[in-house]
Protein backbone atom coordinates (compact mmCIF):
# COMPACT_ATOMS: atom_id res chain seq x y z
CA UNK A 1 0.00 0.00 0.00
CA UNK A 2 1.21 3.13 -0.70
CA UNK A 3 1.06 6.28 1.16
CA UNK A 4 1.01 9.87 0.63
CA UNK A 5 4.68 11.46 2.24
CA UNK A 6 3.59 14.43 4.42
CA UNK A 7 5.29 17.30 2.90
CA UNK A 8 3.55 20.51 2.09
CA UNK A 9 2.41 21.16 -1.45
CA UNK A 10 2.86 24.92 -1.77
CA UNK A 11 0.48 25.04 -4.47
CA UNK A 12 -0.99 28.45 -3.04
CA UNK A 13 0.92 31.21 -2.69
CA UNK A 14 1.21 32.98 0.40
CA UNK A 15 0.88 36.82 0.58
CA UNK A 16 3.78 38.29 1.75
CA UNK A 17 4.32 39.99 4.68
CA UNK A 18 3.31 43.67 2.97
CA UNK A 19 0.31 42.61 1.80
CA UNK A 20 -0.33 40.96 5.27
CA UNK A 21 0.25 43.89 6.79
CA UNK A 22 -2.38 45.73 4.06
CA UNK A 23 -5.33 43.33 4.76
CA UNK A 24 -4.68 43.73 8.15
CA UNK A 25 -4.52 47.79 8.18
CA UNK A 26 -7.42 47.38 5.92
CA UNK A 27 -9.45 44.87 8.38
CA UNK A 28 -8.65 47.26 11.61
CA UNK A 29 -10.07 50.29 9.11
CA UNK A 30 -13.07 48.67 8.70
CA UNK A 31 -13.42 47.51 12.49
CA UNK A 32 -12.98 51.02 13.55
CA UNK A 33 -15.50 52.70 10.92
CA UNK A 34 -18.21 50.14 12.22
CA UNK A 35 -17.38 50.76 15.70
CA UNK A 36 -17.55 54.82 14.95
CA UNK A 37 -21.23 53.55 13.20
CA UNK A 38 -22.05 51.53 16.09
CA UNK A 39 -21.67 54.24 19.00
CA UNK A 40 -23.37 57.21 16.62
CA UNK A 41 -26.26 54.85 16.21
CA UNK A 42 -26.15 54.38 20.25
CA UNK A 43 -25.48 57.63 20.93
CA UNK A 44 -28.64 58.72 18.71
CA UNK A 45 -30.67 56.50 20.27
CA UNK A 46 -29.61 57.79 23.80
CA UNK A 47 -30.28 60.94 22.64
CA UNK A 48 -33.35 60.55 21.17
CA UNK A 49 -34.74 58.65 24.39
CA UNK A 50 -33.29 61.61 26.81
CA UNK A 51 -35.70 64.62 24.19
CA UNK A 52 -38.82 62.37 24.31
CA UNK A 53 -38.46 61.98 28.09
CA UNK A 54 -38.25 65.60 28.69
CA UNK A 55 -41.07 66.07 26.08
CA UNK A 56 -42.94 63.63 27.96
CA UNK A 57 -42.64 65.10 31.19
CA UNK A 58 -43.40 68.89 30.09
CA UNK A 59 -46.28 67.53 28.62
CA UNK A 60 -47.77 66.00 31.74
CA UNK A 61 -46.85 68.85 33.63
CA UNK A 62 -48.95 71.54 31.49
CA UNK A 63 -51.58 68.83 30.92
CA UNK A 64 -51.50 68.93 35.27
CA UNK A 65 -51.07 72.66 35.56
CA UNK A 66 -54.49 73.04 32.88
CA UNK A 67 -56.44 70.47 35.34
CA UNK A 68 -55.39 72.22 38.29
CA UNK A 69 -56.33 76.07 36.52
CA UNK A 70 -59.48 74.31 35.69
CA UNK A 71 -60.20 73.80 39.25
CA UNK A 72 -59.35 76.71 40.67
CA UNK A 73 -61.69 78.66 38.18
CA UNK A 74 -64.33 76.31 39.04
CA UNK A 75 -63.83 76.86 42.77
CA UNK A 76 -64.05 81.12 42.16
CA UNK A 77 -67.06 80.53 40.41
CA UNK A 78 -68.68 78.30 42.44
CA UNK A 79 -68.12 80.99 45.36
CA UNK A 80 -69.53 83.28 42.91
CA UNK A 81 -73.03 81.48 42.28
């Protein structure tokens, strides 16, 4: 029976160590620009949940501050009648 010796067919070329060195400036680029994507998108988000929070809250404050005019006018004129 024969067998197959172990020795490496080099049949693909290697990149060399420049072009290594490329693809991996070139990977790290495009880690870094999705990471810069990422946190916008988070910080957006943050953002956008801080404005409708405040919006929120000024909005049940006036919608409070009507009910409790309301009242009050009702109160003068029921001393009125």
């Amino acid at each position: 029976m024969a067998t197959i010796p172990s020795k490496k067919f080099n049949w693909v070329r290697s990149p060399s160590a420049w072009q290594q060195a490329q693809a991996w400036r070139e990977k790290r680029r495009a880690m870094v620009e999705q990471f810069q994507n990422n946190a916008a998108i988070l910080s957006n988000g943050f953002f956008t949940a801080q404005q409708d929070k405040i919006t929120g809250t000024a909005a049940l404050a006036a919608e409070a501050a009507g009910t409790r005019i309301q009242a009050a006018i009702k109160a003068k004129l029921d001393t009125f009648a």
